[in-house]
C-alpha atoms as a PDB file:
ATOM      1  CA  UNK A   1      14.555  -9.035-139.842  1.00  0.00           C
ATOM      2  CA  UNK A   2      18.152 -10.115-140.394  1.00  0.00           C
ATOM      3  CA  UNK A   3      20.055  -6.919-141.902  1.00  0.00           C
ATOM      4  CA  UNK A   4      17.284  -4.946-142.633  1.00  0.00           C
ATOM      5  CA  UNK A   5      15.713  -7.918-145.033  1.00  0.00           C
ATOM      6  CA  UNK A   6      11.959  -8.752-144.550  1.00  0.00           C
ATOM      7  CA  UNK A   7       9.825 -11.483-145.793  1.00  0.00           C
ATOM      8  CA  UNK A   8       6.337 -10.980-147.032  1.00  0.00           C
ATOM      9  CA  UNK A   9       3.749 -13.312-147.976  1.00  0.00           C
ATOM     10  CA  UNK A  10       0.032 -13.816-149.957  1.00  0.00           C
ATOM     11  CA  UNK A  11      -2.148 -16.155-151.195  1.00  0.00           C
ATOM     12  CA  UNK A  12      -3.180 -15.792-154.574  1.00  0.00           C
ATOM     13  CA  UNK A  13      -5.156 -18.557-155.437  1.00  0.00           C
ATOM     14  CA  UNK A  14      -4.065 -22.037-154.928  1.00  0.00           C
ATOM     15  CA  UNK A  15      -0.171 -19.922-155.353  1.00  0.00           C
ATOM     16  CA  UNK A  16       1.656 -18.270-152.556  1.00  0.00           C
ATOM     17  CA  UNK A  17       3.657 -15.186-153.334  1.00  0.00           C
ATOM     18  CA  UNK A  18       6.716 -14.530-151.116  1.00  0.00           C
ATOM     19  CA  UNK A  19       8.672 -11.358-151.480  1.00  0.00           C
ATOM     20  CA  UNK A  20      12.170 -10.833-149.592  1.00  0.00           C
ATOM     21  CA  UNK A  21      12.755  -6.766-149.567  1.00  0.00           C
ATOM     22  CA  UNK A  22      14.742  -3.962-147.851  1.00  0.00           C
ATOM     23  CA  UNK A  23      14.293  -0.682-147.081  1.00  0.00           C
ATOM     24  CA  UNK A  24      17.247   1.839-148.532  1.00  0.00           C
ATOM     25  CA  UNK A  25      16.626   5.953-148.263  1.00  0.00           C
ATOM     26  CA  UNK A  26      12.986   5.533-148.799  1.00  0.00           C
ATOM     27  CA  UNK A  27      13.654   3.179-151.968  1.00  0.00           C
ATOM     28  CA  UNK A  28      12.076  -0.787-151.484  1.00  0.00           C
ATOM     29  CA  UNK A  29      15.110  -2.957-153.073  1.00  0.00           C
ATOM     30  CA  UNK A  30      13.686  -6.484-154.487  1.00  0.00           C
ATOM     31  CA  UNK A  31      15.938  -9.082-152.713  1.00  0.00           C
ATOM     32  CA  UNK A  32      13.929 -12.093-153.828  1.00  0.00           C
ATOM     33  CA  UNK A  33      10.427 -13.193-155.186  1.00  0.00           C
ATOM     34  CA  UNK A  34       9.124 -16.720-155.177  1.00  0.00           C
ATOM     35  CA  UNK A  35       5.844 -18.139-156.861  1.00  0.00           C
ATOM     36  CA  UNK A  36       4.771 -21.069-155.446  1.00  0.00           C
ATOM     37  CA  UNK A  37       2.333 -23.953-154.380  1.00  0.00           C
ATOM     38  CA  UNK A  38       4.864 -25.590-152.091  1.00  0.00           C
ATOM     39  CA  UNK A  39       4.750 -22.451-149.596  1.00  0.00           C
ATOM     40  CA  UNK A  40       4.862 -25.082-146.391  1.00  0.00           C
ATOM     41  CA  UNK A  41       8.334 -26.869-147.957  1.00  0.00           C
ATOM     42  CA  UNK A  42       9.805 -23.251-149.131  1.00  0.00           C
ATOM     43  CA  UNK A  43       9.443 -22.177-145.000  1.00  0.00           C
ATOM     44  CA  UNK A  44      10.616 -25.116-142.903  1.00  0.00           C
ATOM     45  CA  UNK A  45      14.120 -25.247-145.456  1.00  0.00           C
ATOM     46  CA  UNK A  46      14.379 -21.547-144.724  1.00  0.00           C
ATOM     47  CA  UNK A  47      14.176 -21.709-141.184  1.00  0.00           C
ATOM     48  CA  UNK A  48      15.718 -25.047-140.592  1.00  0.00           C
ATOM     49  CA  UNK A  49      19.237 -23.518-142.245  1.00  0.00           C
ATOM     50  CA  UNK A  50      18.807 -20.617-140.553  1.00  0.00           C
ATOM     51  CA  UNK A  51      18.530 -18.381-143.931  1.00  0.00           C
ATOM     52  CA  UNK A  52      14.791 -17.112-142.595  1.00  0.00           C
ATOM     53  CA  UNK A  53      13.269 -15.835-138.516  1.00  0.00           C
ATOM     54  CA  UNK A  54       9.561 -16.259-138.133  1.00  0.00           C
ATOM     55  CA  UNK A  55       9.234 -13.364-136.056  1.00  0.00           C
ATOM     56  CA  UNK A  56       5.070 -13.047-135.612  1.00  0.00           C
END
């Protein structure tokens, strides 16, 4: 959790839903939100560069 941003993800369906949000005064702030079926590809180029942790 890289200033204050987490990462969340679900399957729905054959889809993966990936939400990047922070925290502010009790307010959730919607960083990013991906839709996809390539959820595998969309982790290893995040954490490769660097841009994403796996922390569990």
């Amino acid at each position: 959790m890289e200033h204050g941003t987490v990462v969340a993800m679900k399957k729905v369906n054959a889809k993966s839903v990936i939400l990047a949000y922070k925290m502010e005064a009790g307010v959730v702030k919607v960083i990013t939100l991906y839709y996809t079926t390539k959820l595998d590809r969309l982790l290893k180029t995040k954490t490769v560069r660097g841009a994403w942790k796996r922390v569990k």
